[in-house]
PDB file of N, CA and C in Angstrom:
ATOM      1  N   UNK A   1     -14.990  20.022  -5.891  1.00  0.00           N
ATOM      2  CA  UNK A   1     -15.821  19.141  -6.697  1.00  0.00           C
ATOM      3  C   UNK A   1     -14.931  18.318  -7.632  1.00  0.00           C
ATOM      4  N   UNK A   2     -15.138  16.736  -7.694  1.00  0.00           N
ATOM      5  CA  UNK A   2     -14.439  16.183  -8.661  1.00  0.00           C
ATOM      6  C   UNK A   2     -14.869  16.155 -10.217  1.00  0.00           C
ATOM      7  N   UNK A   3     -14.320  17.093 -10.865  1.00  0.00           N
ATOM      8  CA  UNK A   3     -14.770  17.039 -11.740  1.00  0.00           C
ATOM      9  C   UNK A   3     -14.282  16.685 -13.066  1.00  0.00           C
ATOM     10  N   UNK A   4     -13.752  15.038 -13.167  1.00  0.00           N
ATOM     11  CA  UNK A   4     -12.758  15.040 -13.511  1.00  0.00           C
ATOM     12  C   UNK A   4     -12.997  12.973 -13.564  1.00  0.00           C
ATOM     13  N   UNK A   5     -13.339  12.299 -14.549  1.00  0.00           N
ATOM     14  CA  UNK A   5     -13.718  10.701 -13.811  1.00  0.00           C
ATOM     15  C   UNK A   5     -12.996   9.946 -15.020  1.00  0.00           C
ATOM     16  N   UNK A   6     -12.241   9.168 -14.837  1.00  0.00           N
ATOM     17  CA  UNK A   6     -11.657   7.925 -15.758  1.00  0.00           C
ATOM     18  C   UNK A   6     -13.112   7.081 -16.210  1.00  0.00           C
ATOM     19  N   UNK A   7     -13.112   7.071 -17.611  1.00  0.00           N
ATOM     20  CA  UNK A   7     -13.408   6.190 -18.207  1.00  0.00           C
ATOM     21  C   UNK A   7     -13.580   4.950 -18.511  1.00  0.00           C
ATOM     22  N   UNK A   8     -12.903   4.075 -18.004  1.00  0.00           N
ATOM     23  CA  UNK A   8     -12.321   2.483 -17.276  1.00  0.00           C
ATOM     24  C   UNK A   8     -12.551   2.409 -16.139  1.00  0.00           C
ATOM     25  N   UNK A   9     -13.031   3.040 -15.247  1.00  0.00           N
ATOM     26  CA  UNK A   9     -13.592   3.127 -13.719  1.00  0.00           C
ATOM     27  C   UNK A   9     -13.792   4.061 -13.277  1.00  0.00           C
ATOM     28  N   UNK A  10     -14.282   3.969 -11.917  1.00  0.00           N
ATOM     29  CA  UNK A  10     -14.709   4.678 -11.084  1.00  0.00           C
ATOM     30  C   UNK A  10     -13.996   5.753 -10.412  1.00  0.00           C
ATOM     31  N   UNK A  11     -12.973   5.937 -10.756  1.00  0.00           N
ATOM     32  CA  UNK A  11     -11.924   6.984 -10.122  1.00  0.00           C
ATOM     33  C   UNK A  11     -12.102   8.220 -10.530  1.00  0.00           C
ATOM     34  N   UNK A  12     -11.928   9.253  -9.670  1.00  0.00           N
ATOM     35  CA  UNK A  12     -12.388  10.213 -10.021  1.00  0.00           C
ATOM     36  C   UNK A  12     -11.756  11.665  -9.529  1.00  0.00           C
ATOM     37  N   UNK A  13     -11.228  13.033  -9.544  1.00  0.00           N
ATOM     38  CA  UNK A  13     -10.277  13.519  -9.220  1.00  0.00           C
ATOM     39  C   UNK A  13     -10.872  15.236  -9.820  1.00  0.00           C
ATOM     40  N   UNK A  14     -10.136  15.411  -9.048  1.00  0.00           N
ATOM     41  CA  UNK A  14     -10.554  17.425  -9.151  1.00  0.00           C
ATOM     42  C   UNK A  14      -9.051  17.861 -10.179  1.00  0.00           C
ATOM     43  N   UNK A  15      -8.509  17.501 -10.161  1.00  0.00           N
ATOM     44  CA  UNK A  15      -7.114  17.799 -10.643  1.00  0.00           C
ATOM     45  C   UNK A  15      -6.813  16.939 -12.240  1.00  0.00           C
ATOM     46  N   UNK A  16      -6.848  17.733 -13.624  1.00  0.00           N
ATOM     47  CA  UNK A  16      -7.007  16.625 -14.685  1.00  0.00           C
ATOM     48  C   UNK A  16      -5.337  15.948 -14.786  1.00  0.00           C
ATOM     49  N   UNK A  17      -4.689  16.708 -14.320  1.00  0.00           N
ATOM     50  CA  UNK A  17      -2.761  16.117 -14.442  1.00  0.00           C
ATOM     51  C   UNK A  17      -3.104  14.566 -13.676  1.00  0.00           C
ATOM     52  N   UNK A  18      -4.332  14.694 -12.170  1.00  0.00           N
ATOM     53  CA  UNK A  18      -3.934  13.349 -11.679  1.00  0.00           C
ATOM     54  C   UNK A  18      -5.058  12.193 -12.794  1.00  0.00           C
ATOM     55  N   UNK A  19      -5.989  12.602 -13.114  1.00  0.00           N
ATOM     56  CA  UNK A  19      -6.521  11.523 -14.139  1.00  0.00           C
ATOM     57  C   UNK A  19      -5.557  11.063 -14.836  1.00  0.00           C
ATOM     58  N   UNK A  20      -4.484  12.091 -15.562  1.00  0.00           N
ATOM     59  CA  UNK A  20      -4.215  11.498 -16.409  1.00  0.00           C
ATOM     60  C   UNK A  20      -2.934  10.896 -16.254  1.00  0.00           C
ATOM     61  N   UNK A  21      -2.924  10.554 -15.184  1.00  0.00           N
ATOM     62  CA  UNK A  21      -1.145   9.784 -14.452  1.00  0.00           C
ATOM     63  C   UNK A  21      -1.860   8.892 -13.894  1.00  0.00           C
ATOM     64  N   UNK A  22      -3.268   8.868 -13.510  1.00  0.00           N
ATOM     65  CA  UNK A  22      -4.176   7.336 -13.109  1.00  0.00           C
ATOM     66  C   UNK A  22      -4.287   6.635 -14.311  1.00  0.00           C
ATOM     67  N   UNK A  23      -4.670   6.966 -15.222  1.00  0.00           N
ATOM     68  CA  UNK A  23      -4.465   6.595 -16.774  1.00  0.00           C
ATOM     69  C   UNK A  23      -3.626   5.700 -16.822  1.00  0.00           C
ATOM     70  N   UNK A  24      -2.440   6.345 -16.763  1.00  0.00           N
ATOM     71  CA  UNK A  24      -1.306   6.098 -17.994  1.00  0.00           C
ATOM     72  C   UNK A  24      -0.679   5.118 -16.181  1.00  0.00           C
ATOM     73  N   UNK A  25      -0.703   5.219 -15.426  1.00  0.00           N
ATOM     74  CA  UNK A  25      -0.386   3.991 -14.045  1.00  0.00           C
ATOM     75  C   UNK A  25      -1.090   2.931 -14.283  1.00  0.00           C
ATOM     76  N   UNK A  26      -2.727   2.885 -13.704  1.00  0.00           N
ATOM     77  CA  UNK A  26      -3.425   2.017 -13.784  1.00  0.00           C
ATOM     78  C   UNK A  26      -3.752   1.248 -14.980  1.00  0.00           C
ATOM     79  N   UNK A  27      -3.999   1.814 -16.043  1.00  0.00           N
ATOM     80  CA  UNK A  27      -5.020   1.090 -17.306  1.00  0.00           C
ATOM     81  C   UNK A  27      -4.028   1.066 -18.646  1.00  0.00           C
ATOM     82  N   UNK A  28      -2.943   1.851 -18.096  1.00  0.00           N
ATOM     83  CA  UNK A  28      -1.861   1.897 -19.399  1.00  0.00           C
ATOM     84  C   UNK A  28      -0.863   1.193 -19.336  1.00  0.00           C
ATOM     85  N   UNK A  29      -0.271   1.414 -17.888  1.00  0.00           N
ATOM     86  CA  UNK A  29       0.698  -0.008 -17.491  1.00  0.00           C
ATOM     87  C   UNK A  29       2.000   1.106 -17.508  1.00  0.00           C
ATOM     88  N   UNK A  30       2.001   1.829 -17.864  1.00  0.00           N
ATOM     89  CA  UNK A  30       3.505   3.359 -18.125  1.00  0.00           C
ATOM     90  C   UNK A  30       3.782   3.152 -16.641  1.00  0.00           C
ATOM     91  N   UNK A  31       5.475   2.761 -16.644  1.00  0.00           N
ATOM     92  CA  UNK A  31       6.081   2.929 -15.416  1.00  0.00           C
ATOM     93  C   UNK A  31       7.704   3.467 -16.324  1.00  0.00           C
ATOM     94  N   UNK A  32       7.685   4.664 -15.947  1.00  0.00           N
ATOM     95  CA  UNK A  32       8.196   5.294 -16.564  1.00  0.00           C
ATOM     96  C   UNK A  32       9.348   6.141 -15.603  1.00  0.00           C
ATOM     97  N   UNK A  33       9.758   5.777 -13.864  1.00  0.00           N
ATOM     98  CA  UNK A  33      10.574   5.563 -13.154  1.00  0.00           C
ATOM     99  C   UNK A  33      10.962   3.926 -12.940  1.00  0.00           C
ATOM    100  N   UNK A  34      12.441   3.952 -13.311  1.00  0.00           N
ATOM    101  CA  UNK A  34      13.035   2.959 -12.439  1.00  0.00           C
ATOM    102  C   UNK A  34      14.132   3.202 -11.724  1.00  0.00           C
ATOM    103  N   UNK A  35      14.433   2.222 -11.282  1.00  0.00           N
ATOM    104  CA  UNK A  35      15.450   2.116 -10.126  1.00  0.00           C
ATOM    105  C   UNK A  35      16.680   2.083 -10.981  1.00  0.00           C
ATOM    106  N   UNK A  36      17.482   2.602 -10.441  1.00  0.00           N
ATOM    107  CA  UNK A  36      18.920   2.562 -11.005  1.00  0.00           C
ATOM    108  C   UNK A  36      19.675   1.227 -10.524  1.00  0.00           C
ATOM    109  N   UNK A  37      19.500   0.361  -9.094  1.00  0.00           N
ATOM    110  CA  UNK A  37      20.032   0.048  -8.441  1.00  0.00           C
ATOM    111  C   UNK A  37      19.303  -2.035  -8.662  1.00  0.00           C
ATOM    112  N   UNK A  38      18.071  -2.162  -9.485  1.00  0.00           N
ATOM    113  CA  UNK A  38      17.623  -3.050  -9.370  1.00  0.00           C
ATOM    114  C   UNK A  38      16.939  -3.203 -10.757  1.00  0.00           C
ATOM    115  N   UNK A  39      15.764  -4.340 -10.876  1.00  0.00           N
ATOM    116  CA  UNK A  39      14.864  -3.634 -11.807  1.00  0.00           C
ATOM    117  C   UNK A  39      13.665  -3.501 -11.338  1.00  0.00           C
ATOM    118  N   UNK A  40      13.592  -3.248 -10.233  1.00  0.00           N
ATOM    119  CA  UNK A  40      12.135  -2.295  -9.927  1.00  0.00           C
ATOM    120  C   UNK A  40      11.479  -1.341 -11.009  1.00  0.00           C
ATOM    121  N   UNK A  41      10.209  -1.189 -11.661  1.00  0.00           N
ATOM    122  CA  UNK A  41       9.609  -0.186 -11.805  1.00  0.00           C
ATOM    123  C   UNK A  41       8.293   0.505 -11.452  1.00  0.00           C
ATOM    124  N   UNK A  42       8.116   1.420 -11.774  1.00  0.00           N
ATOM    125  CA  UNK A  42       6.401   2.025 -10.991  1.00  0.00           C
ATOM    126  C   UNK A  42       6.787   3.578 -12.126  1.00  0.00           C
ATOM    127  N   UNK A  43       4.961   3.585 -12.192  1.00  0.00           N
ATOM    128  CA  UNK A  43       4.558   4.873 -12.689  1.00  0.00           C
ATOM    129  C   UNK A  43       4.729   5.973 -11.765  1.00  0.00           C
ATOM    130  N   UNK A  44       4.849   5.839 -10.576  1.00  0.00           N
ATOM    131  CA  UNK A  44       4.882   7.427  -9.422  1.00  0.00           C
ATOM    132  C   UNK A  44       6.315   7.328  -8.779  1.00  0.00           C
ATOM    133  N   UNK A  45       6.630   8.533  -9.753  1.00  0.00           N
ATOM    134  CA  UNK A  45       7.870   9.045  -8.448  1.00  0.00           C
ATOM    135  C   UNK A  45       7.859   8.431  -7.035  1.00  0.00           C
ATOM    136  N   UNK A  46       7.149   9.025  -6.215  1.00  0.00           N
ATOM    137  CA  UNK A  46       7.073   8.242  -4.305  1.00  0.00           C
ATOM    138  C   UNK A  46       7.483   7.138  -4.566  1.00  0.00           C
ATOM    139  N   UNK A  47       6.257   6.275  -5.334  1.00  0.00           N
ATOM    140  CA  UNK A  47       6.942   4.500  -5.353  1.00  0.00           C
ATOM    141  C   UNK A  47       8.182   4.460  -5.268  1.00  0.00           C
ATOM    142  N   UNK A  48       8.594   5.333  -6.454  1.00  0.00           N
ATOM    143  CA  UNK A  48      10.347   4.791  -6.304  1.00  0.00           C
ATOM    144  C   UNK A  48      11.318   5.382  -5.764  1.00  0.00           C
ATOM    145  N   UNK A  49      10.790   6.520  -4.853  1.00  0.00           N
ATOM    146  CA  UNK A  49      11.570   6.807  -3.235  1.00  0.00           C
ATOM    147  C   UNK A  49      11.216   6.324  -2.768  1.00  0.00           C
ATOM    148  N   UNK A  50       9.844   5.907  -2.276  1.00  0.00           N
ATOM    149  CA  UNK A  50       9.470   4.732  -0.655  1.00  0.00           C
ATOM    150  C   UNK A  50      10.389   3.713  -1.622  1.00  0.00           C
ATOM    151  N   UNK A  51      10.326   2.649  -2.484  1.00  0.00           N
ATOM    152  CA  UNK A  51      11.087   1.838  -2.751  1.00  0.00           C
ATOM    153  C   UNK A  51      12.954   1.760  -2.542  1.00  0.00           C
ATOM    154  N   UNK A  52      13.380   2.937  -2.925  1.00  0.00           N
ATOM    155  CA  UNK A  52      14.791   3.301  -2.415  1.00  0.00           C
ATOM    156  C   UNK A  52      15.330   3.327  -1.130  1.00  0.00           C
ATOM    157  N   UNK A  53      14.364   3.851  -0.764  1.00  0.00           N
ATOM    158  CA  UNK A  53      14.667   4.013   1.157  1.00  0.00           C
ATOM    159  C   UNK A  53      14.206   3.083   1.888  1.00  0.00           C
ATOM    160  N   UNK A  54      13.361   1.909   1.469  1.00  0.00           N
ATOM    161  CA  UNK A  54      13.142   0.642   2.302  1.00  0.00           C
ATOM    162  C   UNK A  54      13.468  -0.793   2.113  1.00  0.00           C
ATOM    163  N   UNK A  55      14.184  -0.699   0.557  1.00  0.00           N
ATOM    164  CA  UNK A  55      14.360  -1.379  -0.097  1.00  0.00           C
ATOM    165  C   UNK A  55      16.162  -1.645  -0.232  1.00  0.00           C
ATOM    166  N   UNK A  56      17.078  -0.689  -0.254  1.00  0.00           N
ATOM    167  CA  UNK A  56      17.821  -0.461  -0.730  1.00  0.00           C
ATOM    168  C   UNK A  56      18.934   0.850   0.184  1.00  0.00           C
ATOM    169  N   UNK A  57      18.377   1.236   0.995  1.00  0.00           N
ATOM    170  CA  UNK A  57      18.496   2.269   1.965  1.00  0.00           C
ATOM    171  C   UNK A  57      18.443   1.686   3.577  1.00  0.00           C
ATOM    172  N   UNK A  58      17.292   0.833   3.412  1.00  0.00           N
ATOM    173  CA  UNK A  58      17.003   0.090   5.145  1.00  0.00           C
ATOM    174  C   UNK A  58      16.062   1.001   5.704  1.00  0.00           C
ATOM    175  N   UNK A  59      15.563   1.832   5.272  1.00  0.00           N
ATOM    176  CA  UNK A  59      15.100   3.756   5.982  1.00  0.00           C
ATOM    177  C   UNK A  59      13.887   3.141   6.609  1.00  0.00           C
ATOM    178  N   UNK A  60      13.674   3.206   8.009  1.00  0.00           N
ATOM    179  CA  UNK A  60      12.013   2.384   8.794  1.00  0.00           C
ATOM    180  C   UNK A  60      11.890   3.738   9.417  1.00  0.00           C
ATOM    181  N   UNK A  61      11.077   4.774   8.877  1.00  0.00           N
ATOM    182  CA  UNK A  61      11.095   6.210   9.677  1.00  0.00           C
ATOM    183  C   UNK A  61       9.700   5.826  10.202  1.00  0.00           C
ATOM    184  N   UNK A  62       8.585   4.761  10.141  1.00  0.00           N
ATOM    185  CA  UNK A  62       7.284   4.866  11.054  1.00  0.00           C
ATOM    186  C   UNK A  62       7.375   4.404  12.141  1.00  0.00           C
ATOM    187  N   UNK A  63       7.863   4.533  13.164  1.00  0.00           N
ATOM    188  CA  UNK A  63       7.919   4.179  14.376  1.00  0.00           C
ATOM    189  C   UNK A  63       6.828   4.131  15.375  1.00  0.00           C
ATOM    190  N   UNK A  64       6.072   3.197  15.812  1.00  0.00           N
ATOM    191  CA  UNK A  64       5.103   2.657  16.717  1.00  0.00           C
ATOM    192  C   UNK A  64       5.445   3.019  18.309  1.00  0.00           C
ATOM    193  N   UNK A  65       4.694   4.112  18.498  1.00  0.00           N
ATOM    194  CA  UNK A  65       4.436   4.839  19.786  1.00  0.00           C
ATOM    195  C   UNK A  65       4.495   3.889  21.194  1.00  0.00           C
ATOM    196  N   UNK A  66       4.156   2.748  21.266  1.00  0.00           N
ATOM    197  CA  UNK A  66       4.269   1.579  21.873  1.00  0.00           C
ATOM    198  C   UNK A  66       5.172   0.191  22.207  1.00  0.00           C
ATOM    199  N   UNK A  67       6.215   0.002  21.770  1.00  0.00           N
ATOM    200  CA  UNK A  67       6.934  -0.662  21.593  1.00  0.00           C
ATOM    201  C   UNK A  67       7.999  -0.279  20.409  1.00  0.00           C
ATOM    202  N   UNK A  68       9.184  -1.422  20.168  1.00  0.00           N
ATOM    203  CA  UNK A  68      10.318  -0.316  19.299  1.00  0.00           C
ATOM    204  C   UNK A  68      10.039  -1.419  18.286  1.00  0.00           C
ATOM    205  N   UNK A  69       8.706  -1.226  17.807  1.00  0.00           N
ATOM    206  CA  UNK A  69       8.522  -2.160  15.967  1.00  0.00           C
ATOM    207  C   UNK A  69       8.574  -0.850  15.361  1.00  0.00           C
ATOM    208  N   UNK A  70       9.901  -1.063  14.026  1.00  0.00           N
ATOM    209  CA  UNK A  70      10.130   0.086  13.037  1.00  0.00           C
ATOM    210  C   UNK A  70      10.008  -0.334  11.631  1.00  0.00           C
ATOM    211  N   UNK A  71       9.465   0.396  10.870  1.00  0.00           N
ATOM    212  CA  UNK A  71       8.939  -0.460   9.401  1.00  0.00           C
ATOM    213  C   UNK A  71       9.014   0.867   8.243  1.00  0.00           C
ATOM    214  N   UNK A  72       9.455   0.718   7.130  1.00  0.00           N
ATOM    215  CA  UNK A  72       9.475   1.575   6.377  1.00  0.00           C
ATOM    216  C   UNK A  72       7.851   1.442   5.279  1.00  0.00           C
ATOM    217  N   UNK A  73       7.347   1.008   5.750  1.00  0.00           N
ATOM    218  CA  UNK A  73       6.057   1.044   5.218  1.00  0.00           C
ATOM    219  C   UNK A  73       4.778   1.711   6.130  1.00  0.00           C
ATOM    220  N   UNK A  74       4.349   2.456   5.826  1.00  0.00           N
ATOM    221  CA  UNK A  74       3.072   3.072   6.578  1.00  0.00           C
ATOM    222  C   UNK A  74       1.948   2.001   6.847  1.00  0.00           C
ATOM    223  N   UNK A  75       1.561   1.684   6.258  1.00  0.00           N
ATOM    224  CA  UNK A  75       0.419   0.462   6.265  1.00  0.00           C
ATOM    225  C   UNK A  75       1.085  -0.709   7.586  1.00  0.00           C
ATOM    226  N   UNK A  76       1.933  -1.110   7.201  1.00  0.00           N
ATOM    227  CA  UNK A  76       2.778  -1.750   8.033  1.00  0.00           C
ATOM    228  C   UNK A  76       2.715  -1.515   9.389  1.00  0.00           C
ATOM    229  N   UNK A  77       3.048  -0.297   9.618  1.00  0.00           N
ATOM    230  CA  UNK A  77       2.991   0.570  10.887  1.00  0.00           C
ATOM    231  C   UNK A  77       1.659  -0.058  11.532  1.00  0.00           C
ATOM    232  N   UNK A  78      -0.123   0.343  10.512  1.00  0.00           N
ATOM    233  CA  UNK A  78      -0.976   0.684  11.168  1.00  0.00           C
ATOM    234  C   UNK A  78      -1.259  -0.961  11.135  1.00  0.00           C
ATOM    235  N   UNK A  79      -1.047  -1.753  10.417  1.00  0.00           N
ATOM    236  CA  UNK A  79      -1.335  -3.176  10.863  1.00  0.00           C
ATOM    237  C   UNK A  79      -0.934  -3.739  11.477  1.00  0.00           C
ATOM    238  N   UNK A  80       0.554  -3.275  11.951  1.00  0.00           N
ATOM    239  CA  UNK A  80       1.118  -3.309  13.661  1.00  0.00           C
ATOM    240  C   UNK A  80       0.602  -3.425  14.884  1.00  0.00           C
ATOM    241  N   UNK A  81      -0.335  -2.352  15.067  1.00  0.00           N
ATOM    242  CA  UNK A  81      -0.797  -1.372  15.650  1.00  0.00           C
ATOM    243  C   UNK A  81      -2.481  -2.473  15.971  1.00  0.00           C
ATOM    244  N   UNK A  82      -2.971  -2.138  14.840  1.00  0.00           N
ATOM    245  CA  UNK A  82      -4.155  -2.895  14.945  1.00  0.00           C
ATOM    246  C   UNK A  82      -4.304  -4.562  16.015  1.00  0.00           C
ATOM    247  N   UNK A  83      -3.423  -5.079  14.820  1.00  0.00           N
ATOM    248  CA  UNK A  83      -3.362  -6.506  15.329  1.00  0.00           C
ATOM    249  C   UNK A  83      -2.643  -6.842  16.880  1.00  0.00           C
ATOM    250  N   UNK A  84      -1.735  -5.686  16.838  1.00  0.00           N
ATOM    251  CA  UNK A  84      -0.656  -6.197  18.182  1.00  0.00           C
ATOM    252  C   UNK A  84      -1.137  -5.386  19.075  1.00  0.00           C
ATOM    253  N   UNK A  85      -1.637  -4.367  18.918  1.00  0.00           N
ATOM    254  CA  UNK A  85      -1.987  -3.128  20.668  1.00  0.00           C
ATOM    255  C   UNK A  85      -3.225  -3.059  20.408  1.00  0.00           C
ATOM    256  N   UNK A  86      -4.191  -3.134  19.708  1.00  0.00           N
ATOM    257  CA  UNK A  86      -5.711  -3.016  20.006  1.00  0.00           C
ATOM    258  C   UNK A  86      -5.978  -4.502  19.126  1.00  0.00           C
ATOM    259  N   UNK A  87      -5.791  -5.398  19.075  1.00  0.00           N
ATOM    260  CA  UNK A  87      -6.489  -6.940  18.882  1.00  0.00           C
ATOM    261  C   UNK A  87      -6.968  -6.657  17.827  1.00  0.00           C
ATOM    262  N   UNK A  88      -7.158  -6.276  16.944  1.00  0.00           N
ATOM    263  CA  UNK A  88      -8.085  -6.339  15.629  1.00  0.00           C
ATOM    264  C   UNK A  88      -7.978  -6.825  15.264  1.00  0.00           C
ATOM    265  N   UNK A  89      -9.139  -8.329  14.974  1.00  0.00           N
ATOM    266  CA  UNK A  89      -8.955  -9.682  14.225  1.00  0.00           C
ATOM    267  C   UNK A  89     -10.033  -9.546  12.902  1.00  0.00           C
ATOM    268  N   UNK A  90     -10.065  -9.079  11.518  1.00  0.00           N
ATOM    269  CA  UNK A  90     -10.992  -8.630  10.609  1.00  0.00           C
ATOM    270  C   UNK A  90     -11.456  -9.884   9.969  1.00  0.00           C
ATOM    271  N   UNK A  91     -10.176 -10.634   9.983  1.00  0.00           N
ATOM    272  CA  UNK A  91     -10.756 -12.184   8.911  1.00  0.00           C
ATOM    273  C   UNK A  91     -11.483 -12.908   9.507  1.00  0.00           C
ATOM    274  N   UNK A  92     -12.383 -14.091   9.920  1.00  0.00           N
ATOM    275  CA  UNK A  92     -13.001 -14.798  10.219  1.00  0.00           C
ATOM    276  C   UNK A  92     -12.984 -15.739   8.990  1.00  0.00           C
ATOM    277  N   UNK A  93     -12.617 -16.876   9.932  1.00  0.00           N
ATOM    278  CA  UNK A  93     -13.076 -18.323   9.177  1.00  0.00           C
ATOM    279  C   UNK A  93     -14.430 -18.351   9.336  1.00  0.00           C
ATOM    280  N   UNK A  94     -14.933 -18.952   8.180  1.00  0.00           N
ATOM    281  CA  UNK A  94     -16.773 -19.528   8.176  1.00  0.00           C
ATOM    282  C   UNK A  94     -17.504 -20.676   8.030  1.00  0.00           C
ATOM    283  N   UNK A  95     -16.202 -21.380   8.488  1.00  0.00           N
ATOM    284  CA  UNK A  95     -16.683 -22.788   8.862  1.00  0.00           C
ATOM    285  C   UNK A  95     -16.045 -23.449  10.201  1.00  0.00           C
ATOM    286  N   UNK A  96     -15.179 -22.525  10.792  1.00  0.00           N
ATOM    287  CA  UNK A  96     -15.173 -22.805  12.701  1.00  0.00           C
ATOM    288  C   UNK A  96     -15.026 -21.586  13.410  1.00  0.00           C
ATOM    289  N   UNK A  97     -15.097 -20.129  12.826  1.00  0.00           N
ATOM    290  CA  UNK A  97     -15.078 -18.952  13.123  1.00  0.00           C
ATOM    291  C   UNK A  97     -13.589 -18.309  14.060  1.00  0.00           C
ATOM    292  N   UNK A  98     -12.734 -19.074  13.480  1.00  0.00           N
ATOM    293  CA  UNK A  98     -11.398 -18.479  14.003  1.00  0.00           C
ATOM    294  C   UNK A  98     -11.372 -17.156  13.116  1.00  0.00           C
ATOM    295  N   UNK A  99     -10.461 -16.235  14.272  1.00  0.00           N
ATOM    296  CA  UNK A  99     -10.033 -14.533  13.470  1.00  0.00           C
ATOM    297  C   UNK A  99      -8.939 -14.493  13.765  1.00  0.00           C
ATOM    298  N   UNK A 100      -8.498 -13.969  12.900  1.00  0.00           N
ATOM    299  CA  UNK A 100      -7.195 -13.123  12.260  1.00  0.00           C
ATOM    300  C   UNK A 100      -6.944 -12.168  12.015  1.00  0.00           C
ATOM    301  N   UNK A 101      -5.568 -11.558  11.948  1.00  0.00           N
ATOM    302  CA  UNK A 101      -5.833 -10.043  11.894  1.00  0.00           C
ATOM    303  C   UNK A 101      -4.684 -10.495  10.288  1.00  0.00           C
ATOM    304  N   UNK A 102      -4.925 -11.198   9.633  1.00  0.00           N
ATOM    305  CA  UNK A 102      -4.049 -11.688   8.413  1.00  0.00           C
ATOM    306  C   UNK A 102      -5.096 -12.321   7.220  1.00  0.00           C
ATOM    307  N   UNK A 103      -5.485 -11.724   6.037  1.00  0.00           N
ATOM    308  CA  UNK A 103      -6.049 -11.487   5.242  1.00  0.00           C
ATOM    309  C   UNK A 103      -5.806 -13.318   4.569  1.00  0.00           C
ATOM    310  N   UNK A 104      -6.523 -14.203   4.176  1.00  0.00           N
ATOM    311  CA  UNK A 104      -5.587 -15.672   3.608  1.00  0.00           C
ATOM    312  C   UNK A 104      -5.952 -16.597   4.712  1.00  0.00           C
ATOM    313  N   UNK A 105      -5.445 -16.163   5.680  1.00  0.00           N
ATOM    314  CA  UNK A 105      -5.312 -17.328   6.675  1.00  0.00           C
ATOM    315  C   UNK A 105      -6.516 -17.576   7.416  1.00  0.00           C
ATOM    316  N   UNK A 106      -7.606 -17.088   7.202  1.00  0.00           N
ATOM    317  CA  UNK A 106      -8.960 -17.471   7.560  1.00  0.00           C
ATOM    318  C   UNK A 106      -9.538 -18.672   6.427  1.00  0.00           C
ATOM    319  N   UNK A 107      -9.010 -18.640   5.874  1.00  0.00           N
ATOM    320  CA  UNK A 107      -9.426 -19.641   4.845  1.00  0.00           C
ATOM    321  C   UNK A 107      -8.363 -20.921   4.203  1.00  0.00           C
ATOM    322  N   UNK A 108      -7.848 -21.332   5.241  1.00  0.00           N
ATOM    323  CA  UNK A 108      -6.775 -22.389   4.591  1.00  0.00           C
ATOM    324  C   UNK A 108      -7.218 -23.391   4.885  1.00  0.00           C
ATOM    325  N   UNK A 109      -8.329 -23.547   6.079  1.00  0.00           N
ATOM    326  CA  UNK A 109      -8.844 -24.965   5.875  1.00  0.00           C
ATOM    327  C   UNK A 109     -10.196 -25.975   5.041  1.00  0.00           C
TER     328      UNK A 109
END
């Protein structure tokens, strides 16, 4: 049970340590890791290992079962995936109904 909800929104969490690192991330602005190597910062540890290792490292460990596209971003991976091996076009223009699988570009004309 979440029992556990930020005040400033809708977020909500079983665990009070993560409210209060949604807090002090989201609505407080505390980025309280940085990079040694740049000036990157972020409130969550991960950020600033996924940032080290894709950024600064080269590290593309999601590898696409289908072809050799390698990306150090997860999301990346699955919008790979979507758009290039199963067609998933989500955007639609709404004034000549072209799709895209690219968020923007339904709407440039």
């Amino acid at each position: 049970m979440k029992n556990h909800k930020c005040n400033d929104c809708d977020y909500t969490t079983n665990r009070k340590e993560s409210l209060q690192r949604h807090v002090n991330n989201v609505h407080l602005g505390i980025k309280n890791h940085k990079c040694n190597q740049c000036d990157y910062e972020t409130g969550r540890k991960g950020n600033l290992k996924g940032h080290i290792n894709s950024v600064h490292l080269g590290t593309k460990n999601h590898e696409c079962n289908d072809c050799d596209f390698k990306t150090s971003k997860k999301y990346a991976l699955t919008r790979h995936i979507n758009s290039i091996h199963l067609g998933i076009k989500n955007h639609e223009c709404d004034q000549c109904g072209y799709r895209t699988n690219r968020k923007g570009v339904s709407n440039v004309m």
